[in-house]
Protein backbone atom coordinates (compact mmCIF):
# COMPACT_ATOMS: atom_id res chain seq x y z
CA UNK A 1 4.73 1.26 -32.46
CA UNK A 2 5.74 1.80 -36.12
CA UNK A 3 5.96 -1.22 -38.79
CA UNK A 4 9.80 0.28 -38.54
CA UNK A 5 10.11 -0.45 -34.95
CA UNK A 6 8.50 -3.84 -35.43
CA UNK A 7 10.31 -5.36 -37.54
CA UNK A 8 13.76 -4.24 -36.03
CA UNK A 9 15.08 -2.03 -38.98
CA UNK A 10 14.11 1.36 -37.55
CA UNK A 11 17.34 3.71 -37.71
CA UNK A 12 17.43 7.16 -37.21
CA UNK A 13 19.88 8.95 -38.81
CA UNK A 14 21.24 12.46 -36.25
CA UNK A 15 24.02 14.97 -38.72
CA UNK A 16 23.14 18.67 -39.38
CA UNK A 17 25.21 17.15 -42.79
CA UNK A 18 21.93 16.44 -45.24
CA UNK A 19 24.89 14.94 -47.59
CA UNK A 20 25.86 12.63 -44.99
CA UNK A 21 21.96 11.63 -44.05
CA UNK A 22 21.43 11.28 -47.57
CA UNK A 23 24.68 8.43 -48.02
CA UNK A 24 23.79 6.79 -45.11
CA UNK A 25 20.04 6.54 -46.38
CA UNK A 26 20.89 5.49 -49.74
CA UNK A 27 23.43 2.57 -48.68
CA UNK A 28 20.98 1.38 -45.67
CA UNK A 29 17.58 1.31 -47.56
CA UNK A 30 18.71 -1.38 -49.71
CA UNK A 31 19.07 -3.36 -46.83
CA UNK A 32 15.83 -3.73 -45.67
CA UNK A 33 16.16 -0.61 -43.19
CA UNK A 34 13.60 2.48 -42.83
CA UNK A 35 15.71 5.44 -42.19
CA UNK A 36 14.29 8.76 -40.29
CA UNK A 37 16.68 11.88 -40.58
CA UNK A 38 17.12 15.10 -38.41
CA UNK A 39 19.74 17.25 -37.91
CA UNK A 40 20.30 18.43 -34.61
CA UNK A 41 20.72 17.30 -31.06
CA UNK A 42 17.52 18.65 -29.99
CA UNK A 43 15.03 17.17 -33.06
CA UNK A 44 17.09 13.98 -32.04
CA UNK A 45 16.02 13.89 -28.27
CA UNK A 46 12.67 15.42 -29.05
CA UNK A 47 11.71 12.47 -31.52
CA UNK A 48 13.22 9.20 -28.98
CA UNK A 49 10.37 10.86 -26.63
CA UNK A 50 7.89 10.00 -29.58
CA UNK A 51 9.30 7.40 -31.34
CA UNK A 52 11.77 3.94 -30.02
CA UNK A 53 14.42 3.71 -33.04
CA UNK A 54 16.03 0.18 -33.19
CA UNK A 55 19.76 2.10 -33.48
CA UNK A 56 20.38 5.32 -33.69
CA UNK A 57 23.72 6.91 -35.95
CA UNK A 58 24.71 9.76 -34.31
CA UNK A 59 27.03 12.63 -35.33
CA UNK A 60 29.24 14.34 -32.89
CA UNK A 61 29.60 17.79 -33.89
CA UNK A 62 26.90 19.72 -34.78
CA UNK A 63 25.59 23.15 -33.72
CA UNK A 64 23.80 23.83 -30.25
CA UNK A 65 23.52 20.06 -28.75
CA UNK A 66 26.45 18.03 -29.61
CA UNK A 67 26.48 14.06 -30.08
CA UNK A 68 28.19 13.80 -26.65
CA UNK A 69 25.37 15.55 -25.10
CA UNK A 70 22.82 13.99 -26.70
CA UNK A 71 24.41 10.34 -25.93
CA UNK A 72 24.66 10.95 -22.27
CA UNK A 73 20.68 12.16 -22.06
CA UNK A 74 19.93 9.29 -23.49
CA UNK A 75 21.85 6.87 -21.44
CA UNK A 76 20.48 8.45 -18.48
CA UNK A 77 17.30 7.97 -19.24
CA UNK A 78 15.71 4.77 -18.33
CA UNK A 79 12.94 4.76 -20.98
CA UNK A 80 15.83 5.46 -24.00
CA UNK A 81 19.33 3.79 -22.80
CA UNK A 82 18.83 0.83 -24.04
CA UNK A 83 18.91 2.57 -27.97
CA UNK A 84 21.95 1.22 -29.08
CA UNK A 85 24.02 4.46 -30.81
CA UNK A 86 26.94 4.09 -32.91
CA UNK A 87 28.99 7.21 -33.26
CA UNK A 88 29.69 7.94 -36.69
CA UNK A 89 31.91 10.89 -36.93
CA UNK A 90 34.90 12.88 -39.08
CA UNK A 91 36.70 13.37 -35.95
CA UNK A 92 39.19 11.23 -35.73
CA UNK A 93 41.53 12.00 -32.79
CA UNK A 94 41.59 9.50 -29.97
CA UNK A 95 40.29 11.63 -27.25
CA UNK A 96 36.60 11.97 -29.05
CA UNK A 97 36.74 8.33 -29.35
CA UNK A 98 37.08 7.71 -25.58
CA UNK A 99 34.79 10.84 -24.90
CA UNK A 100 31.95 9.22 -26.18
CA UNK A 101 32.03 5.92 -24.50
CA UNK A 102 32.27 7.95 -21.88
CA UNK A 103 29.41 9.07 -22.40
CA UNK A 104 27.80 5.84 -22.93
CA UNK A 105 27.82 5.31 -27.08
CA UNK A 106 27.68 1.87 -28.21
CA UNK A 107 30.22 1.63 -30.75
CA UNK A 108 32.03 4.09 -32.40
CA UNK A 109 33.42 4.77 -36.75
CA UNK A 110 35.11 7.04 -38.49
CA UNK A 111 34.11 8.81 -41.74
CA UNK A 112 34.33 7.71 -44.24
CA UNK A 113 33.01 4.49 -42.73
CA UNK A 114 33.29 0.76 -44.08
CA UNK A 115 29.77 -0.25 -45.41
CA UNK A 116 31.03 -3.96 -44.53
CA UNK A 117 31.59 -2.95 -40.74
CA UNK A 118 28.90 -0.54 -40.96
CA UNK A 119 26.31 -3.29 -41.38
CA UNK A 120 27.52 -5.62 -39.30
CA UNK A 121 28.00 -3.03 -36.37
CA UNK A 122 24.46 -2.28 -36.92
CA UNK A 123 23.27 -6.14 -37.11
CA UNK A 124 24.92 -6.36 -33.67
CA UNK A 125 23.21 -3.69 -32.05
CA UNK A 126 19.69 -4.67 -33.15
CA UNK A 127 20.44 -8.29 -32.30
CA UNK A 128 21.87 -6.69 -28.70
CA UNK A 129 18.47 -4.60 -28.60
CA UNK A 130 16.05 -7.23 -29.77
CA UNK A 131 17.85 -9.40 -26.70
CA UNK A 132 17.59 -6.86 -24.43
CA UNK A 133 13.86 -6.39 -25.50
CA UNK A 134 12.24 -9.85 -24.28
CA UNK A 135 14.46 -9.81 -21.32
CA UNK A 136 12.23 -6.62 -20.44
CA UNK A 137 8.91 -8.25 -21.73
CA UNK A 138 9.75 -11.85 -19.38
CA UNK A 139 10.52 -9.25 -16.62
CA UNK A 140 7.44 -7.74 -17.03
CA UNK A 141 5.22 -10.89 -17.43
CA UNK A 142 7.28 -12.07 -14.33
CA UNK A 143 6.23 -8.62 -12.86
CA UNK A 144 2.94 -9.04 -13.69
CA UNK A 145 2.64 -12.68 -12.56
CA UNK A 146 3.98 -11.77 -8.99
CA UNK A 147 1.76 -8.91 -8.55
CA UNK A 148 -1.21 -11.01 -9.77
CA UNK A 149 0.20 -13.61 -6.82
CA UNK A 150 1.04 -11.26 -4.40
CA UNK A 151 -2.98 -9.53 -4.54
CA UNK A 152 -4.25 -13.13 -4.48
CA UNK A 153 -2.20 -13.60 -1.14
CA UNK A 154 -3.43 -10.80 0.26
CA UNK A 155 -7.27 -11.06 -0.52
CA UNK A 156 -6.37 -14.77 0.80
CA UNK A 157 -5.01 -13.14 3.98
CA UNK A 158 -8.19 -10.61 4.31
CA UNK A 159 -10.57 -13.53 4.13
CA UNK A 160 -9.13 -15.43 6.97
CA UNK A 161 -8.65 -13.17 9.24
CA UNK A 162 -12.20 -11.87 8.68
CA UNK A 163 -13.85 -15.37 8.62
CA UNK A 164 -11.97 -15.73 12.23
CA UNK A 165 -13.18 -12.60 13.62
CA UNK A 166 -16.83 -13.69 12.22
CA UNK A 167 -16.13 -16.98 13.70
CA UNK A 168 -16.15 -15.33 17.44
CA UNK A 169 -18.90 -12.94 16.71
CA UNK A 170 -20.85 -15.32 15.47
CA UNK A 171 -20.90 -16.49 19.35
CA UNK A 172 -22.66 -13.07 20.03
CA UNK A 173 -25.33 -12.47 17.14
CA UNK A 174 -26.39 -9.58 19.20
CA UNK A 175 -24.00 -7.44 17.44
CA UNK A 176 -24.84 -6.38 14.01
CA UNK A 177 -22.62 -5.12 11.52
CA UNK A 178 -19.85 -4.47 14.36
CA UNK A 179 -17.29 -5.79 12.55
CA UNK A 180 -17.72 -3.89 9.27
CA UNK A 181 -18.28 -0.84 11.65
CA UNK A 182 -14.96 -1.23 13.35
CA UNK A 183 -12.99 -1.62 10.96
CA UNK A 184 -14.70 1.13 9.09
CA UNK A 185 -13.91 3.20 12.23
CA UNK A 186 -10.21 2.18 12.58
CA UNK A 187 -9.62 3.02 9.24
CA UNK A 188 -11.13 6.73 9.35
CA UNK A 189 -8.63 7.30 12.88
CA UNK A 190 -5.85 6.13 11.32
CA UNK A 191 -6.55 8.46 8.11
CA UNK A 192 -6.72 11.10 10.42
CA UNK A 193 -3.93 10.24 12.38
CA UNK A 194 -1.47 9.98 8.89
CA UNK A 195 -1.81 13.72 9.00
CA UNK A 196 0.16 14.14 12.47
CA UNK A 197 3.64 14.77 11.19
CA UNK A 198 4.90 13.03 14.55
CA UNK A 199 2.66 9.88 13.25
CA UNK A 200 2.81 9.97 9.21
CA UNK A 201 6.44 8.26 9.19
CA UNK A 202 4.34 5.26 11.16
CA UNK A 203 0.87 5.55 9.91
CA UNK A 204 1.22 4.64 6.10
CA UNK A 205 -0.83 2.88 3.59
CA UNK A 206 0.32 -0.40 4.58
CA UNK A 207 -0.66 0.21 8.05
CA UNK A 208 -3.95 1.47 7.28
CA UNK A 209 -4.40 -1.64 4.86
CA UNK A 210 -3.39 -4.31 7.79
CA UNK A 211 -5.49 -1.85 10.37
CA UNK A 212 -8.64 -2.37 8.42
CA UNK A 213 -7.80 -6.39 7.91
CA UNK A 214 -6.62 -6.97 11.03
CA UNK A 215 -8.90 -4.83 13.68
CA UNK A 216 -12.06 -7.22 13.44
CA UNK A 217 -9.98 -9.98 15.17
CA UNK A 218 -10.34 -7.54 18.40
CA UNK A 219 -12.52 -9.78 20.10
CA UNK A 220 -11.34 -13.31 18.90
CA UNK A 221 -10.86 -14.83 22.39
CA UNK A 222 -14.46 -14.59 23.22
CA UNK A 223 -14.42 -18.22 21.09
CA UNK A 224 -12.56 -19.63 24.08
CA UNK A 225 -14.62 -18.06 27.13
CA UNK A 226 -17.62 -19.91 28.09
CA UNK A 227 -21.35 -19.80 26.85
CA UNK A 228 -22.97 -19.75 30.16
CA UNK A 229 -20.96 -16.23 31.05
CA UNK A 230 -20.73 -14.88 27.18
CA UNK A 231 -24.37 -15.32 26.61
CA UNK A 232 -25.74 -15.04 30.23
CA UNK A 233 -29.09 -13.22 29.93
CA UNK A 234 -28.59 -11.66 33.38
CA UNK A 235 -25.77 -9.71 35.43
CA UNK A 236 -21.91 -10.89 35.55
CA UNK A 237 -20.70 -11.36 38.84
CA UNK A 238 -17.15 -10.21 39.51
CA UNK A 239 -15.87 -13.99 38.57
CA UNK A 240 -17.23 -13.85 35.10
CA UNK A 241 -16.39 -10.68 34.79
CA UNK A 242 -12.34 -11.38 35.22
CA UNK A 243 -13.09 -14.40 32.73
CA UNK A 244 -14.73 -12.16 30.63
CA UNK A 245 -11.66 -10.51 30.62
CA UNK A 246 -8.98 -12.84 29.53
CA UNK A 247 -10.81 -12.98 25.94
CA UNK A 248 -7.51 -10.84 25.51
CA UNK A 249 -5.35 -13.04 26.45
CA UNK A 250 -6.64 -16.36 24.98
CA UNK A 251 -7.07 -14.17 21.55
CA UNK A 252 -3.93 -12.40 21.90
CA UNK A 253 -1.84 -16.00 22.77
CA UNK A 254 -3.45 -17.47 19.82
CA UNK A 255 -2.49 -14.81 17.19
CA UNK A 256 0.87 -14.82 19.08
CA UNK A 257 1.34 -18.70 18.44
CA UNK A 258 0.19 -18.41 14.64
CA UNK A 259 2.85 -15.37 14.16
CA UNK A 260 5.20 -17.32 15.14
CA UNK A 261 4.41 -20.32 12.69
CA UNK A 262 3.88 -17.64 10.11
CA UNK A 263 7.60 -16.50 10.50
CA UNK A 264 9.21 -12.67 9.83
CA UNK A 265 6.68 -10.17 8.60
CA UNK A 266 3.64 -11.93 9.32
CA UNK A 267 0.44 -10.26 8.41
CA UNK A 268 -0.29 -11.52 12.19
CA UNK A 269 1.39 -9.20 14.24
CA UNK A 270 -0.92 -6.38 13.96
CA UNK A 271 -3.74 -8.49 14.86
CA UNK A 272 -2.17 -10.32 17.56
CA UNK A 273 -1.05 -6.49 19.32
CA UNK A 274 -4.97 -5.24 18.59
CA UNK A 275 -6.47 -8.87 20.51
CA UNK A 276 -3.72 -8.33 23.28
CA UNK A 277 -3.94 -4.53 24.12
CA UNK A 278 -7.27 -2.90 22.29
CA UNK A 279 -8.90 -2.94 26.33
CA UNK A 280 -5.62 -0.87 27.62
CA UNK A 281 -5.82 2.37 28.70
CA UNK A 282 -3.47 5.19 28.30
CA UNK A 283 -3.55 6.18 32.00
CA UNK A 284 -2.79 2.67 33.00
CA UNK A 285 -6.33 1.31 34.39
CA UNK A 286 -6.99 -1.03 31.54
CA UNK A 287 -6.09 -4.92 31.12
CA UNK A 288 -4.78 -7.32 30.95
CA UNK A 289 -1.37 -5.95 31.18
CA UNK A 290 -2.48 -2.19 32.44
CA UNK A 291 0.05 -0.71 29.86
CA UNK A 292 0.32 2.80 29.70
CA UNK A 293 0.29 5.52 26.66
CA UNK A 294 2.52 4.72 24.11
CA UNK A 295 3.78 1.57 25.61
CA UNK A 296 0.33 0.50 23.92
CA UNK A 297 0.64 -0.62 20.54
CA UNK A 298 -0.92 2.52 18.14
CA UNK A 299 -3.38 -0.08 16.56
CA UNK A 300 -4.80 -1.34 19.67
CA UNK A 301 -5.08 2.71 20.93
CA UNK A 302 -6.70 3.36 17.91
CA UNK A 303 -9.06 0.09 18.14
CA UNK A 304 -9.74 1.20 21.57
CA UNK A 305 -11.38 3.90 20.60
CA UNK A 306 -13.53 2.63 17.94
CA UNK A 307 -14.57 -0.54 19.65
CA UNK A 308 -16.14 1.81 22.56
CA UNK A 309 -17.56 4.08 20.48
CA UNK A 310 -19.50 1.04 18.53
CA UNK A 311 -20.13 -0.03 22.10
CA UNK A 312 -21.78 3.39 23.03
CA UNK A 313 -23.69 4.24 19.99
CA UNK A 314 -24.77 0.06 19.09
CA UNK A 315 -27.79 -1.23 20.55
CA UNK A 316 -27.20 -4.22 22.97
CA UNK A 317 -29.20 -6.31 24.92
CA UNK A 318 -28.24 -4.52 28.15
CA UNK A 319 -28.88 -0.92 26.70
CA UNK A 320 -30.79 1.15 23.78
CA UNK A 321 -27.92 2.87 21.23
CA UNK A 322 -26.57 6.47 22.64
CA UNK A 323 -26.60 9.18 20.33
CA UNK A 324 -23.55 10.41 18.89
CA UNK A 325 -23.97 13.54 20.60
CA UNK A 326 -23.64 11.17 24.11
CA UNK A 327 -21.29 8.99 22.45
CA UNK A 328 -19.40 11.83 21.73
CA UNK A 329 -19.43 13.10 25.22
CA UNK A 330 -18.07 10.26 26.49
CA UNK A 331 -15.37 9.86 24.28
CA UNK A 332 -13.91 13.36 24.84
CA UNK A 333 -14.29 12.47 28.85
CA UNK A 334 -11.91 9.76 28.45
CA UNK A 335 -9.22 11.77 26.46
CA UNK A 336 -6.23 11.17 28.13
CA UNK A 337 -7.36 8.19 30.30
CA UNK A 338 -9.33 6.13 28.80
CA UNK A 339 -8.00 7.47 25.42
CA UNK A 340 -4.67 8.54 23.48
CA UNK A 341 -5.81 12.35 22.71
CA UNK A 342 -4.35 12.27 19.45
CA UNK A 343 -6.82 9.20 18.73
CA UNK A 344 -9.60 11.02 20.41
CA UNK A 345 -8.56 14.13 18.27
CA UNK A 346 -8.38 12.24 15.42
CA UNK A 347 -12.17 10.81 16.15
CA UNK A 348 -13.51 14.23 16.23
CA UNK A 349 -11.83 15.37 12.59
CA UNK A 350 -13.46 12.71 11.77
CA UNK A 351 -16.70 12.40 13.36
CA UNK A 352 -18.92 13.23 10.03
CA UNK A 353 -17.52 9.98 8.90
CA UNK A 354 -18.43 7.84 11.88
CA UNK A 355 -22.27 9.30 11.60
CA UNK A 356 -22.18 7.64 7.70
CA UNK A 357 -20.91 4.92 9.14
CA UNK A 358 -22.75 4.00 12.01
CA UNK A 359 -26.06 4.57 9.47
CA UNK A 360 -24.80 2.49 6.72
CA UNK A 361 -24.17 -0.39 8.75
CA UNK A 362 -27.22 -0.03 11.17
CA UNK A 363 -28.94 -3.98 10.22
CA UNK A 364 -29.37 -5.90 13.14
CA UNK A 365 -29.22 -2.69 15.65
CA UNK A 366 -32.76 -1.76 14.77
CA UNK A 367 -34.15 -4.76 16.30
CA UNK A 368 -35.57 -4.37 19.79
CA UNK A 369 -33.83 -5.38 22.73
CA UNK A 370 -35.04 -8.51 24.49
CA UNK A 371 -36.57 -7.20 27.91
CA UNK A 372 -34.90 -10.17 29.49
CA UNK A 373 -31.47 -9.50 28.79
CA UNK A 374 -32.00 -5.60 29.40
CA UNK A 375 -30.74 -6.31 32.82
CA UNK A 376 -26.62 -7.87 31.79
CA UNK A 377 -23.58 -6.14 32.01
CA UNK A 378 -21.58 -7.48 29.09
CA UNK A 379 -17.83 -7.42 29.11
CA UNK A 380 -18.08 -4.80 26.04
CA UNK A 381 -19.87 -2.44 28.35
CA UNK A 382 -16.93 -0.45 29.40
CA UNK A 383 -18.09 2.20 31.28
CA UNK A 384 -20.64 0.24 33.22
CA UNK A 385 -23.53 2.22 31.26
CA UNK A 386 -26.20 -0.22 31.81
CA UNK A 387 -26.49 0.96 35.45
CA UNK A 388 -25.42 4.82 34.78
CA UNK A 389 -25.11 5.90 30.83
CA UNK A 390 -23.06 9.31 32.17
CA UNK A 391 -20.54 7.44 34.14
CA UNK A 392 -17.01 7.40 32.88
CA UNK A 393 -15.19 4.59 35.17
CA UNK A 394 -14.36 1.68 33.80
């Protein structure tokens, strides 16, 4: 910004009349005011995209772009229509008058102009632009301030719902770095699936954002089922196995309740659907509602898919990791029952990605398994693979 433009005296001067420049120069400078000259349409639009005058005094007729012409760009332009420009102009029939409020000029005086209403017209417009110039700072500072708000609210919104879903695993220490790995996961799918022009209207930034905040809160229920059948060392029995299973429900209901309190657009709902749904299967065999395809929600398919494939490839104390080659297998058996195929394609575009993460977050997984426990069938085990790792029913 110029000392000019600073200090609110910055005119430029637009008539391809250096006569006329030169009068209007030598009656403003006294006044306190820097003048800048040109003398065309064009130099006049190309310096506004270098330089914010306070006014501008615009001819109208001039060779190649006219004053009208170069009024209207200017008002058009967000980043310039707030120049105030005062027509100053030989023509004197009423029709250029009305022309060029038309297209969007200030004020308007005839040649040869009053130096009394000159600078008075001019006063008014930099008082009119100086105004108009802290309203568009405070909006900005307000702007800013929201923003600043807004980010704290949602780092405030990513903390809790991770400290919950660390709250339930913290029930299971068995399992590593599973949350960072499935939301890692999620996130990857539902970059892939953002390329699927029947999914990219859905699958957005925001959805990837609340995807990656809200799919560790998968497994909050397990808080409410109890010890002696979440940390059994030995086999479930059917029983615990069906209260094993309403971890969906108790998490789900809870998330449900708290979206509720929350009120319209809750940052909830997304975590509530993926607590609810994430065991459903597409061909209807899953729980607790045995939903099919797209009647599941496209963040609990997609958490599907990564919680089982952290399952497969994770050490736990019923089974050593798989390999991602047999985790892969696996996954590609369940396309279209176990899986939605465009999750399970989206998984193997992918797949590189799931390899850096699995080995990035690998801490806990190294540590042997304890021989007692070798023997339970876990809730998480979907496939039953501590009894047969190649068997695909649930």
């Amino acid at each position: 910004m110029t000392e000019a433009s600073q200090s609110g005296k910055h005119i430029l001067v637009v008539d391809d009349l250096p006569e006329n420049a030169r009068i209007l120069s030598s009656f403003l400078a006294p006044h306190g005011y820097v003048i800048e000259t040109v003398n065309n349409g064009q130099a006049a639009m190309n310096y506004v995209a270098t330089r914010v005058p306070d006014v501008i005094l615009l001819d109208l007729i001039m060779p190649g772009i006219n004053g009208y012409e170069v009024c209207r760009y200017l008002k058009q332009r967000p980043q310039t229509r707030h120049i105030p420009i005062i027509i100053i102009t030989g023509v004197t029939e009423r029709e250029a008058n009305v022309k060029a409020i038309e297209a969007g000029a200030d004020d308007f005086l005839n040649k040869p102009f009053d130096r009394v209403l000159l600078l008075a017209r001019i006063e008014n417009s930099i008082k009119s632009k100086r105004l108009h110039d802290q309203l568009l700072e405070h909006q900005e500072t307000l702007e800013r301030i929201v923003q600043q708000r807004t980010e704290q609210v949602e780092l405030t919104q990513r903390i809790t719902l991770f400290s919950l879903a660390k709250l339930a695993e913290s029930r299971d220490n068995e399992t590593g770095d599973h949350l960072e790995r499935i939301r890692s996961y999620a996130r990857e799918l539902a970059e892939a699936l953002a390329l699927d022009p029947e999914l990219n209207a859905v699958i957005d930034d925001t959805f990837i954002k609340k995807l990656y905040d809200s799919s560790p809160l998968h497994d909050i229920g397990k808080v409410g089922i109890p010890d002696k059948i979440l940390l059994k060392p030995g086999k479930l029995t059917f029983r615990e196995i069906e209260v094993m299973k309403k971890h969906t429900l108790i998490g789900g209901d809870t998330l449900h309740v708290a979206d509720l309190e929350a009120g319209e657009n809750s940052f909830l709902k997304m975590s509530r659907d993926i607590a609810y749904f994430h065991h459903e299967r597409v061909d209807g065999r899953g729980y607790p509602f045995g939903l099919r395809g797209d009647m599941i929600p496209l963040a609990a398919r997609i958490t599907a898919l990564a919680d089982v494939y952290d399952a497969l490839a994770s050490r736990r104390p019923y089974k050593e990791p798989f390999s991602h080659e047999e985790s892969r297998a696996i996954i590609l058996a369940g396309r279209g029952a176990q899986f939605d195929p465009k999750v399970v394609d989206a998984f193997l575009a992918r797949e590189n990605q799931f390899l850096e993460i699995r080995n990035h977050f690998h801490s806990s997984d190294n540590r042997p398994a304890p021989l007692q426990m070798l023997s339970h069938i876990a809730e998480d085990d979907p496939f039953g693979l501590a009894n047969n790792p190649k068997s695909t029913s649930q």
